[in-house]
C-alpha atoms as a PDB file:
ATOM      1  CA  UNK A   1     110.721  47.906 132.022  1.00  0.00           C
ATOM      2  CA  UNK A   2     108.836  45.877 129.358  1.00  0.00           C
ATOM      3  CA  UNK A   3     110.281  44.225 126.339  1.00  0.00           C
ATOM      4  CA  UNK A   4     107.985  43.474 123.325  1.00  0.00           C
ATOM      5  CA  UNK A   5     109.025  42.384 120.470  1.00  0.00           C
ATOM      6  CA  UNK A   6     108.568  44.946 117.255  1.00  0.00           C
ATOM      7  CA  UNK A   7     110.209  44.567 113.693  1.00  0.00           C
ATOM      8  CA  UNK A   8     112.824  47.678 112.707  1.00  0.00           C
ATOM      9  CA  UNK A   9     110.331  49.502 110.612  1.00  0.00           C
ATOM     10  CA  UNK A  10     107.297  49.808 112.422  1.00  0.00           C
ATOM     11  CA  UNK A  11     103.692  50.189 111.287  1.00  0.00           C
ATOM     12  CA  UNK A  12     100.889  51.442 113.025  1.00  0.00           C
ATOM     13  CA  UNK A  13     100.132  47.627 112.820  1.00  0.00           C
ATOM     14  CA  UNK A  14     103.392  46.251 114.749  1.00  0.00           C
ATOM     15  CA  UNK A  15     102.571  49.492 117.294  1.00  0.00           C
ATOM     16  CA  UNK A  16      99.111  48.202 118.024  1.00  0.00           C
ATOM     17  CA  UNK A  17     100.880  44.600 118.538  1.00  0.00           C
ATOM     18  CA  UNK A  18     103.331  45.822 121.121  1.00  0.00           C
ATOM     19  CA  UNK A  19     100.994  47.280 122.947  1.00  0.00           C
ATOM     20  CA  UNK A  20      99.015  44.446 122.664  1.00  0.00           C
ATOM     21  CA  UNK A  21     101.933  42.738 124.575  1.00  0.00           C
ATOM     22  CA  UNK A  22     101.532  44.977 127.758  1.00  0.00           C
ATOM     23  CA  UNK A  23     100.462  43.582 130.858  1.00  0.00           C
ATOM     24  CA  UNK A  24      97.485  45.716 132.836  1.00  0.00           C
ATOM     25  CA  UNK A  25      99.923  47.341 134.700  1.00  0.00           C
ATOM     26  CA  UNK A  26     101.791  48.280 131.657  1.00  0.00           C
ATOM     27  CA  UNK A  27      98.887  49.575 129.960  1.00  0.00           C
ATOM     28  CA  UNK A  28      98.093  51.922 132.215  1.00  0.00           C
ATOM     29  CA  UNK A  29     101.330  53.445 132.654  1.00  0.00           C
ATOM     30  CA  UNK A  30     101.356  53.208 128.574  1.00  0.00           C
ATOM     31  CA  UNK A  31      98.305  55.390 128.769  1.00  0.00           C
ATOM     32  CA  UNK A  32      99.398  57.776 131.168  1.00  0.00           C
ATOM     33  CA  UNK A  33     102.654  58.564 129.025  1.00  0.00           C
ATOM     34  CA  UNK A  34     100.615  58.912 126.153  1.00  0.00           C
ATOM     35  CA  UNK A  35      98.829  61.564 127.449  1.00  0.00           C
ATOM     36  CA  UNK A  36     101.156  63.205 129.158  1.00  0.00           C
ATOM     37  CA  UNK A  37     102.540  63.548 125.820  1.00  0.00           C
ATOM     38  CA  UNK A  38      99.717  64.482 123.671  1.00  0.00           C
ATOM     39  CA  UNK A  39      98.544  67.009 126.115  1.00  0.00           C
ATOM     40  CA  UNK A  40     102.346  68.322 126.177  1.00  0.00           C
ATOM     41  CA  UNK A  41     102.404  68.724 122.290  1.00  0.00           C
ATOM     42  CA  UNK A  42      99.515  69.393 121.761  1.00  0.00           C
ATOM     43  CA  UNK A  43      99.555  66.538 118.793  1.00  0.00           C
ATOM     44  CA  UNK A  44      95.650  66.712 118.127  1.00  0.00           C
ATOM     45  CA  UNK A  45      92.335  67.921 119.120  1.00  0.00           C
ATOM     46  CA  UNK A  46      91.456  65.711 122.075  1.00  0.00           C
ATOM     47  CA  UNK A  47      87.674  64.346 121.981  1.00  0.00           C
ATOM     48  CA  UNK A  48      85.604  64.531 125.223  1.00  0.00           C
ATOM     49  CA  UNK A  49      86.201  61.128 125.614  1.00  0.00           C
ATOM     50  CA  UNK A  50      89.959  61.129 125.518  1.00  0.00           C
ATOM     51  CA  UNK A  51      90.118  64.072 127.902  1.00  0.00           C
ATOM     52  CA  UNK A  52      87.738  62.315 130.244  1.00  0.00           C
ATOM     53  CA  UNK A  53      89.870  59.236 129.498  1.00  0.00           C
ATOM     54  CA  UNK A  54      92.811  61.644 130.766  1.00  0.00           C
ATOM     55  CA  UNK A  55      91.430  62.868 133.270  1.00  0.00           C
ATOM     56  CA  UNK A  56      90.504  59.342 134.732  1.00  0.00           C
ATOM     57  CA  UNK A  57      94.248  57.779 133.745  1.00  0.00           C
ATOM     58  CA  UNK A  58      96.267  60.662 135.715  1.00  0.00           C
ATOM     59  CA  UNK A  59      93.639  60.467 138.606  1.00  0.00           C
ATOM     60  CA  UNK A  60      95.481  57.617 140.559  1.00  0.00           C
ATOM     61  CA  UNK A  61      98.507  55.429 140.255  1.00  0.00           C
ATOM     62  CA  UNK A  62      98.406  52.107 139.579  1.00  0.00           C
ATOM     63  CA  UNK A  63      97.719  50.054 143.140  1.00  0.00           C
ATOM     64  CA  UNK A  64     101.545  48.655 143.348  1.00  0.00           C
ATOM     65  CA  UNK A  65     102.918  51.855 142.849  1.00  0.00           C
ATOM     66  CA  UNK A  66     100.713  53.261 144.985  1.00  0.00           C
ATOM     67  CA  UNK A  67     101.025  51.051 147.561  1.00  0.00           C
ATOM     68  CA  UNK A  68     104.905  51.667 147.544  1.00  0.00           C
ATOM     69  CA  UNK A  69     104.726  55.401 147.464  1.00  0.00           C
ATOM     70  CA  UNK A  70     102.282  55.214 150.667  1.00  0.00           C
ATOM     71  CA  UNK A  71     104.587  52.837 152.363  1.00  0.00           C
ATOM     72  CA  UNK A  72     107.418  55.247 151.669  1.00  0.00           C
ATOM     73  CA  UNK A  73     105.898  58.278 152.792  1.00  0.00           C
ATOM     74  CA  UNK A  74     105.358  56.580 156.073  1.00  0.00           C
ATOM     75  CA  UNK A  75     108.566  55.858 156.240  1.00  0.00           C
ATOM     76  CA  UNK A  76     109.514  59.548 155.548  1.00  0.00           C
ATOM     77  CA  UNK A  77     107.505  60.312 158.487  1.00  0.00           C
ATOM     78  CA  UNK A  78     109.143  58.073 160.840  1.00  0.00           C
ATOM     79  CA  UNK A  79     111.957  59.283 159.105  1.00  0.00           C
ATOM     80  CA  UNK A  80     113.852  55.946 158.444  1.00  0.00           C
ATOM     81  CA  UNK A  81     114.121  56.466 154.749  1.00  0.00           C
ATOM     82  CA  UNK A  82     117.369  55.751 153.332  1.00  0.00           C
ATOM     83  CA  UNK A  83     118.893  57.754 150.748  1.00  0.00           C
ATOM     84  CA  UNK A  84     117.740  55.549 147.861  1.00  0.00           C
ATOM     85  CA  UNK A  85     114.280  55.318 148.954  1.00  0.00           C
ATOM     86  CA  UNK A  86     114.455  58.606 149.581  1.00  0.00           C
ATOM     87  CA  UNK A  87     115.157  59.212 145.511  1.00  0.00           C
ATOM     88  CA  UNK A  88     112.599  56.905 144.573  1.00  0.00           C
ATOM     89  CA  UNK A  89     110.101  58.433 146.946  1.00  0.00           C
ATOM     90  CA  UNK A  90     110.788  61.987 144.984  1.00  0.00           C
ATOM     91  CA  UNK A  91     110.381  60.073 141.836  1.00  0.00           C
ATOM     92  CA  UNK A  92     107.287  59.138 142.766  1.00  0.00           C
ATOM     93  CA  UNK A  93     106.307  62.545 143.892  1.00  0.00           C
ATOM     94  CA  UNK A  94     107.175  64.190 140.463  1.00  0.00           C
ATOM     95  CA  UNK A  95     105.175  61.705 138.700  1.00  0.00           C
ATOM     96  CA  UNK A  96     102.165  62.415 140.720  1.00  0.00           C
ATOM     97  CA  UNK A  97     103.016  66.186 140.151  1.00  0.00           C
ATOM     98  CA  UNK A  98     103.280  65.800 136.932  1.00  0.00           C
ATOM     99  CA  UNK A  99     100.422  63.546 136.432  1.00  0.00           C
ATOM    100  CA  UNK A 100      98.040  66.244 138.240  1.00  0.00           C
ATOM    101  CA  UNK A 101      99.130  68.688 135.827  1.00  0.00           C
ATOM    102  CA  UNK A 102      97.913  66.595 133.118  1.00  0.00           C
ATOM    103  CA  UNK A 103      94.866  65.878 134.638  1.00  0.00           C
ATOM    104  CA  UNK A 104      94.047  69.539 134.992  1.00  0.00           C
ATOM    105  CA  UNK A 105      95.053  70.455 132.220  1.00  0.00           C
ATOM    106  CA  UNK A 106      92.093  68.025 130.800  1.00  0.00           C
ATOM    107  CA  UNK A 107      89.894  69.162 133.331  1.00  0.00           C
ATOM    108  CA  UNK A 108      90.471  72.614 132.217  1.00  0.00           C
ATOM    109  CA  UNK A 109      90.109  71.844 128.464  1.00  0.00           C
ATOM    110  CA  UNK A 110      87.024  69.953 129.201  1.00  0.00           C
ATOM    111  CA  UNK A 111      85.348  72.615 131.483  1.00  0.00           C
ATOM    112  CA  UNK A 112      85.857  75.151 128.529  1.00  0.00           C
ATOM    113  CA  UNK A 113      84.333  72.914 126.085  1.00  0.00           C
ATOM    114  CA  UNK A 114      80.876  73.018 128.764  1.00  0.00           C
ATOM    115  CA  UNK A 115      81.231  76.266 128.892  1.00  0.00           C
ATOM    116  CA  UNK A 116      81.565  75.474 132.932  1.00  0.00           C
ATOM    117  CA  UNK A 117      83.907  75.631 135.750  1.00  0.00           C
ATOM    118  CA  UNK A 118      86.465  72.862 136.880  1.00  0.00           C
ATOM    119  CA  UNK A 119      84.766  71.855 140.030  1.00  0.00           C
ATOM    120  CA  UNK A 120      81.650  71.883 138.343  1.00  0.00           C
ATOM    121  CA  UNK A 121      82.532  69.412 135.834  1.00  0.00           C
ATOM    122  CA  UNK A 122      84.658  67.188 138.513  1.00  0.00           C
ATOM    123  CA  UNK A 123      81.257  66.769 140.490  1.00  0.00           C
ATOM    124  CA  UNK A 124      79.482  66.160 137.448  1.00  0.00           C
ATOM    125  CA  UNK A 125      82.383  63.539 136.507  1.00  0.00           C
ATOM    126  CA  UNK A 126      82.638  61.900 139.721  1.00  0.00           C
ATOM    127  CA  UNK A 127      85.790  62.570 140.181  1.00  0.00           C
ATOM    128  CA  UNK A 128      86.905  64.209 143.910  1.00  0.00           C
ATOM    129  CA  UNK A 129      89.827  66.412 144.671  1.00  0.00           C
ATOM    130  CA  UNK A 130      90.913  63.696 146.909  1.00  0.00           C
ATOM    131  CA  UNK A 131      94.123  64.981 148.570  1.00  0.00           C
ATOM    132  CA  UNK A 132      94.767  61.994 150.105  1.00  0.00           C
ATOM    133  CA  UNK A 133      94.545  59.559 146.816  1.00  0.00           C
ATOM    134  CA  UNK A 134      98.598  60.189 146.191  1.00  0.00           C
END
């Protein structure tokens, strides 16, 4: 987990500083919670940018992370997991639930706004149902 440092009463100013602070990494996974939680609350009319923006952000982890959750699943399947890695592995699982639920949830909102279907707009977005990205 990060540490930046912020003052006690914070600004949108000592905000944009912290998150200045973040490594890449970081700022992705700052992104992704972000709108995980807009989309969740529905805090504000989300331009087509920031639902495309979404949409891209909750389409893949980060390559570590990735990387790790791959190497767990294979051990899953040669079934030498141990119990913590199986835990993390089903962390990492949730989060990639949870993260395609955000992303459709975008795609949906975005596919009503173009008066078009989801698969539609994902061809005309680039982006592929790609089972095998998580």
């Amino acid at each position: 987990m990060p540490t930046v440092q912020v003052p006690a009463q914070l600004t949108v100013e000592h905000l944009m500083a912290a998150v200045k602070q973040l490594s890449p990494s970081e700022w992705h996974e700052f992104q992704h919670q972000l709108a995980a939680w807009q989309a969740q609350n529905g805090v504000l009319e989300a331009t087509e940018a920031e639902l495309v923006t979404c949409i891209d952000v909750n389409s893949r982890l980060p390559a570590a992370t990735q990387r790790r959750f791959n190497r767990l699943r294979r051990k899953r399947q040669a079934e030498m997991l141990t119990p913590a890695e199986a835990e993390e592995l089903q962390a990492l699982w949730q989060r990639v639930e949870a993260m395609n639920v955000t992303r459709l949830q975008a795609l949906t909102t975005l596919a009503q706004r173009r008066n078009t279907d989801v698969r539609t707009l994902m061809r005309d977005l680039g982006v592929t149902d790609n089972l095998s990205a998580f």
